[in-house]
N, C-alpha and C. Protein backbone atom coordinates (compact mmCIF):
# COMPACT_ATOMS: atom_id res chain seq x y z
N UNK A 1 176.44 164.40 165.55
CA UNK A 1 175.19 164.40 164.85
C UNK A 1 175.40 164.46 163.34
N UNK A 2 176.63 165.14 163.06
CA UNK A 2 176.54 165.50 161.74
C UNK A 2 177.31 164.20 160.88
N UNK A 3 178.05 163.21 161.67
CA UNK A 3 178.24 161.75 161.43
C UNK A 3 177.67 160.68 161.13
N UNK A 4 176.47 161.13 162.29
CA UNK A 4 175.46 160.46 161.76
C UNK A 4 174.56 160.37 160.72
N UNK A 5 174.29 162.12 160.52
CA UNK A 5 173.13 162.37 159.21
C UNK A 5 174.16 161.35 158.33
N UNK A 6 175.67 162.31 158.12
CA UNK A 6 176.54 161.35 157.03
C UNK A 6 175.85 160.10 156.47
N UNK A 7 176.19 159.15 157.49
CA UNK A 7 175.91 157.85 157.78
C UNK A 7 174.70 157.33 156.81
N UNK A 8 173.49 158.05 157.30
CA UNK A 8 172.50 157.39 157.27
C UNK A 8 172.40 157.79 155.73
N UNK A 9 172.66 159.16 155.24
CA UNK A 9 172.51 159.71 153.71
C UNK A 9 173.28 158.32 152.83
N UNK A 10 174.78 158.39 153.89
CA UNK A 10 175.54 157.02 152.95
C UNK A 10 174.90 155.97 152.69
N UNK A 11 174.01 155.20 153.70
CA UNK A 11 173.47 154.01 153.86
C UNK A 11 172.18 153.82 152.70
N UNK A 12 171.66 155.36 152.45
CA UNK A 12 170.27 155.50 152.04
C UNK A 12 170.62 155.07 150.43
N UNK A 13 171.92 156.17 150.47
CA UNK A 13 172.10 156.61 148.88
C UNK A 13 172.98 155.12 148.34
N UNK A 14 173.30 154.29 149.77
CA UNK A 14 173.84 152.52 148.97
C UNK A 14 172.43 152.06 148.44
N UNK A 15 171.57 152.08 149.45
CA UNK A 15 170.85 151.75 149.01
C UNK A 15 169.55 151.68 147.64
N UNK A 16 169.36 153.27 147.50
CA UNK A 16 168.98 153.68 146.31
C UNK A 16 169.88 152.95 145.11
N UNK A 17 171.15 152.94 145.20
CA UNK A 17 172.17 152.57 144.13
C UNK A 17 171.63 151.29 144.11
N UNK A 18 171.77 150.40 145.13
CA UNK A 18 171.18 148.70 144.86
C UNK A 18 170.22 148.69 144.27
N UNK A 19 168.80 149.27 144.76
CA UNK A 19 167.80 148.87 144.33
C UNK A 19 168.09 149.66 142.75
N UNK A 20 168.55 150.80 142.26
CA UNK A 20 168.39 150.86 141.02
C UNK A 20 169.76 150.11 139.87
N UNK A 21 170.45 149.37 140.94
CA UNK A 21 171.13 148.38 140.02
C UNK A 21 170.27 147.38 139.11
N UNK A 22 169.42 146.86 140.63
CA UNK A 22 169.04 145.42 140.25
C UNK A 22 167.61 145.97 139.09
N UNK A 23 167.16 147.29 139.31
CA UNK A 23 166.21 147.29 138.00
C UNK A 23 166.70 147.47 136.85
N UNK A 24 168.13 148.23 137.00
CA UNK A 24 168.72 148.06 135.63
C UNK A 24 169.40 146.83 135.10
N UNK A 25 169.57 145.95 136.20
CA UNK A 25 170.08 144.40 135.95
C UNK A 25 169.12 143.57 135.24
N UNK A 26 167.27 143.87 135.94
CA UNK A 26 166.42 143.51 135.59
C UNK A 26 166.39 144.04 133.61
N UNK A 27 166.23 145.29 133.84
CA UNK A 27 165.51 146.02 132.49
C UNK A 27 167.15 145.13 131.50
N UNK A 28 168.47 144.92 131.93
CA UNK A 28 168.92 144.57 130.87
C UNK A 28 169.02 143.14 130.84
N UNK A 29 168.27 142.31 131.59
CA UNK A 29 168.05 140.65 131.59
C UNK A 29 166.80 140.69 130.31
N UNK A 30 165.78 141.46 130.76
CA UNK A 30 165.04 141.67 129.95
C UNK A 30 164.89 142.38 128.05
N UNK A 31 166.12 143.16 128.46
CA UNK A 31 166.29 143.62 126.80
C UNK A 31 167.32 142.29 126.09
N UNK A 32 168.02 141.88 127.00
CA UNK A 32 168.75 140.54 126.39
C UNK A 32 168.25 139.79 126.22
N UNK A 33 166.91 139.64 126.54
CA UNK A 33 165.93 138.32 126.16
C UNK A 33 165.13 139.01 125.25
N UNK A 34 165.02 139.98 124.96
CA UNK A 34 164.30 140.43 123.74
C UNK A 34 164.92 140.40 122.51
N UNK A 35 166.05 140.46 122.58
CA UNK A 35 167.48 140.78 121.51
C UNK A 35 167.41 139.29 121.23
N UNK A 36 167.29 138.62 122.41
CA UNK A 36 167.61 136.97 121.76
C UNK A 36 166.56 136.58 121.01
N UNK A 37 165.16 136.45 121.94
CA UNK A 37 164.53 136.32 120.84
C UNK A 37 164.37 136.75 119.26
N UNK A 38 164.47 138.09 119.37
CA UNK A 38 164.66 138.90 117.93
C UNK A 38 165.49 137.72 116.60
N UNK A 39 166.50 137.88 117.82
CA UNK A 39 167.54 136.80 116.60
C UNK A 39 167.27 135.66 116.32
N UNK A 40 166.56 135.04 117.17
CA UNK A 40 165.98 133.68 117.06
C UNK A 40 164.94 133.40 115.96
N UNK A 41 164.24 134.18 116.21
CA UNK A 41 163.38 134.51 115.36
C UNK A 41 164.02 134.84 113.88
N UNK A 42 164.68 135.96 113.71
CA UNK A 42 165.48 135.83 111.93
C UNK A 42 165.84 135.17 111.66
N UNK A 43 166.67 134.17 112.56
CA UNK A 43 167.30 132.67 112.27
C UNK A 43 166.33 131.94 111.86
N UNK A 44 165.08 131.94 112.44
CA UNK A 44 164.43 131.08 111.82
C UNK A 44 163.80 131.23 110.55
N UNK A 45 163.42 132.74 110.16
CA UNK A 45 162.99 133.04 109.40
C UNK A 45 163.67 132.49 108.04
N UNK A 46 164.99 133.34 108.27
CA UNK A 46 166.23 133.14 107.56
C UNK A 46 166.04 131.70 106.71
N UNK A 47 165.89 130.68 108.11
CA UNK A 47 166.34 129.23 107.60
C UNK A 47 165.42 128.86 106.95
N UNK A 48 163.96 129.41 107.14
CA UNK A 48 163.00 129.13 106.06
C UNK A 48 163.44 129.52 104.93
N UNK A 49 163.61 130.55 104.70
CA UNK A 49 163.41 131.00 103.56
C UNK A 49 164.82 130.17 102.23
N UNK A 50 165.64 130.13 102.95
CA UNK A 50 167.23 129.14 102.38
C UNK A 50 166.35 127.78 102.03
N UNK A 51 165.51 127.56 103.16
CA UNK A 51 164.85 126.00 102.78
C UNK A 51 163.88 126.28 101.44
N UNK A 52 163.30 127.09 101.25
CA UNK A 52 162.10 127.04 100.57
C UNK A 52 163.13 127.48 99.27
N UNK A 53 164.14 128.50 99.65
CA UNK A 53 164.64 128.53 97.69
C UNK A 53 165.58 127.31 97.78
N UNK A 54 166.01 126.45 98.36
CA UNK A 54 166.78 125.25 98.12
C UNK A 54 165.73 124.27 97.13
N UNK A 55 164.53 124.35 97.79
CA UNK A 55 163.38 123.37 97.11
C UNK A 55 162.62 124.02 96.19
N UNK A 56 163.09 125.42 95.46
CA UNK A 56 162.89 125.95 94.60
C UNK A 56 163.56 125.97 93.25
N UNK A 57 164.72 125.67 93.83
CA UNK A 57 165.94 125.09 93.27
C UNK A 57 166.19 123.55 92.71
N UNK A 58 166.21 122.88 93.52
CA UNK A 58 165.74 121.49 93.01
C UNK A 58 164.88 121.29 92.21
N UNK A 59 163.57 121.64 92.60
CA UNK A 59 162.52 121.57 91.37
C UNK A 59 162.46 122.13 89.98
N UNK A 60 163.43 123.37 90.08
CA UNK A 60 163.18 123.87 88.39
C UNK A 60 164.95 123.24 87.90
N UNK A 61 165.83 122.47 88.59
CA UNK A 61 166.65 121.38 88.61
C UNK A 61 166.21 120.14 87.78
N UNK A 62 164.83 119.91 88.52
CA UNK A 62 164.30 118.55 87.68
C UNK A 62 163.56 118.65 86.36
N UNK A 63 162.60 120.18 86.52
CA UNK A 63 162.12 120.24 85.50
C UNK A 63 163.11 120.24 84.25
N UNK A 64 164.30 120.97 84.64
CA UNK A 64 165.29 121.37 83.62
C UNK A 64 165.79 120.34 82.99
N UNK A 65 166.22 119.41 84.08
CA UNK A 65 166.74 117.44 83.89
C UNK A 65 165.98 116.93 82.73
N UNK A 66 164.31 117.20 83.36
CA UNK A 66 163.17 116.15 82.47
C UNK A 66 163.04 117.09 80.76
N UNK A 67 163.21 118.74 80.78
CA UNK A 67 163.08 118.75 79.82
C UNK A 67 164.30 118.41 78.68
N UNK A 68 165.65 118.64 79.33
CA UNK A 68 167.18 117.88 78.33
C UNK A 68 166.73 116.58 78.02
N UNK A 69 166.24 115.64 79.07
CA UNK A 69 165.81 114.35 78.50
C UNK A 69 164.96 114.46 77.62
N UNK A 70 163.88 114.64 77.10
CA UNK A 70 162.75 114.94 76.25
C UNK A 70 163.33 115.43 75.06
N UNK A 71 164.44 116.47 75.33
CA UNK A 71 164.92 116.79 73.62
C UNK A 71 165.50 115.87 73.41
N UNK A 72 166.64 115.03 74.47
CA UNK A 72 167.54 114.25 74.12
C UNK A 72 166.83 112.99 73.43
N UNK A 73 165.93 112.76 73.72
CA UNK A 73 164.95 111.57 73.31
C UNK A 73 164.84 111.63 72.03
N UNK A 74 163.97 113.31 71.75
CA UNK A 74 163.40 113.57 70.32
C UNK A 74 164.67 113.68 69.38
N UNK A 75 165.65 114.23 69.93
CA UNK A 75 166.82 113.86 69.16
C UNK A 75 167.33 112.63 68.44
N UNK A 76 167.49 111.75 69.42
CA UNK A 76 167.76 110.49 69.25
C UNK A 76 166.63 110.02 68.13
N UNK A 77 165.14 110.09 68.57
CA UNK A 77 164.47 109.38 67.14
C UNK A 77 164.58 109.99 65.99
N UNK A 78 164.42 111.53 65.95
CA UNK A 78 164.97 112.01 64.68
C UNK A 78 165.99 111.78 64.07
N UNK A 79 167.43 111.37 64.83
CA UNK A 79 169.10 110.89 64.12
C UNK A 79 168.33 109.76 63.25
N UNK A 80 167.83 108.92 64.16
CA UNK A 80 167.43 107.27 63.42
C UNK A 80 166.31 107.61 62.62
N UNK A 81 165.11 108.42 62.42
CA UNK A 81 164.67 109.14 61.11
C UNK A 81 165.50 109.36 59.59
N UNK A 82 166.68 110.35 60.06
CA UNK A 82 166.93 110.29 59.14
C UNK A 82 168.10 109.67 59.05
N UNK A 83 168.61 108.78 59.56
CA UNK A 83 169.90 107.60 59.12
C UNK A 83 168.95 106.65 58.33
N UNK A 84 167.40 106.48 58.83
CA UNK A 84 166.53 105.55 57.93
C UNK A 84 166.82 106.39 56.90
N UNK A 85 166.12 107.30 56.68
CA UNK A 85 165.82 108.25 55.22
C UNK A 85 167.29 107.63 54.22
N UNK A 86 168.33 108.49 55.12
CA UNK A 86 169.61 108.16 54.49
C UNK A 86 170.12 107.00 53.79
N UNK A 87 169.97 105.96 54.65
CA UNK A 87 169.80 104.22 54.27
C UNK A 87 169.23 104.23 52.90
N UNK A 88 167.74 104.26 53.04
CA UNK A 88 166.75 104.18 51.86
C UNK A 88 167.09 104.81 50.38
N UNK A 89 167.83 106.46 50.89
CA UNK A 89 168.28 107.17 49.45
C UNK A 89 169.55 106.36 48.99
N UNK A 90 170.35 105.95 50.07
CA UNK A 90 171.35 105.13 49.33
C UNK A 90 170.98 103.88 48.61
N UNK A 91 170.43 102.65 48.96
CA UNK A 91 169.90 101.98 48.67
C UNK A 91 169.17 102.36 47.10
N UNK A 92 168.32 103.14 47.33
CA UNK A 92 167.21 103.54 45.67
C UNK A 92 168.62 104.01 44.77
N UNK A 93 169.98 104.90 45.40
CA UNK A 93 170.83 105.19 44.18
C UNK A 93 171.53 104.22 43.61
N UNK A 94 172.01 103.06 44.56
CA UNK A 94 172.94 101.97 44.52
C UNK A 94 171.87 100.99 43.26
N UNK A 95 170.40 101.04 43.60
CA UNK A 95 169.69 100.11 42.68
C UNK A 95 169.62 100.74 41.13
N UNK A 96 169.29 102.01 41.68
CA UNK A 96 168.94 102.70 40.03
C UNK A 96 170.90 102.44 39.28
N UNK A 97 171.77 102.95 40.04
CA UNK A 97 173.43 102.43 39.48
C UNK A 97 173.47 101.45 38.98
N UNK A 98 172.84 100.24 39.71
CA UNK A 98 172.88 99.11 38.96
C UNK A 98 172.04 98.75 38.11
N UNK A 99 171.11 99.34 37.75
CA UNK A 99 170.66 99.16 36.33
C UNK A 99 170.29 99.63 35.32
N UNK A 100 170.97 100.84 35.93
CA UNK A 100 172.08 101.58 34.84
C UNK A 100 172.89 100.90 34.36
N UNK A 101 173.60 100.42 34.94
CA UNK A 101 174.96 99.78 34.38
C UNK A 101 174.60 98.01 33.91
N UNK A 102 173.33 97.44 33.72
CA UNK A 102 172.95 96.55 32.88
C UNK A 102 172.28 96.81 31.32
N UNK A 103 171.48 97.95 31.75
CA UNK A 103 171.56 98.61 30.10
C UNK A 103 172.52 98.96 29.58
């Protein structure tokens, strides 16, 4: 008799063990799909956010581009401003020299 109780306590207490495997198999299928998602989710977040300062980046890139061009421009007409100017003062000294040097 007392083989039997054995028995059946053994059989009961496999069994208790199974069934609270498979809920802890369950509860950690389930926290691993929570964990994944989690990460899935920062990844994505993540990748937004890399995207949005990449194209934050580019743009004050171009602005920066368009404003070097704009000085480089105003530069350029001001050199030829005053290479004119320059031209002209040489010119008026070279004329007044020469007639100077006919009186």
């Amino acid at each position: 008799m007392r083989k039997s109780f054995l028995a059946v306590v053994a059989i009961l207490s496999a069994a208790g063990l199974a069934a609270c495997s498979e809920k802890a198999q369950d509860s950690l299928e389930n926290s691993g799909s929570a964990i994944g998602n989690d990460i899935s989710g920062s990844m994505e977040s993540a990748g937004d956010r890399i995207d949005n300062g990449l194209d934050q980046a580019g743009q004050a890139i171009d602005e920066g581009s368009h404003k070097i061009g704009a000085a480089a421009g105003n530069a350029a007409r001001d050199a030829r401003s005053e290479a004119g100017d320059a031209k002209r003062d040489l010119g008026e000294s070279l004329e007044k020299a020469g007639n100077d040097l006919k009186n």
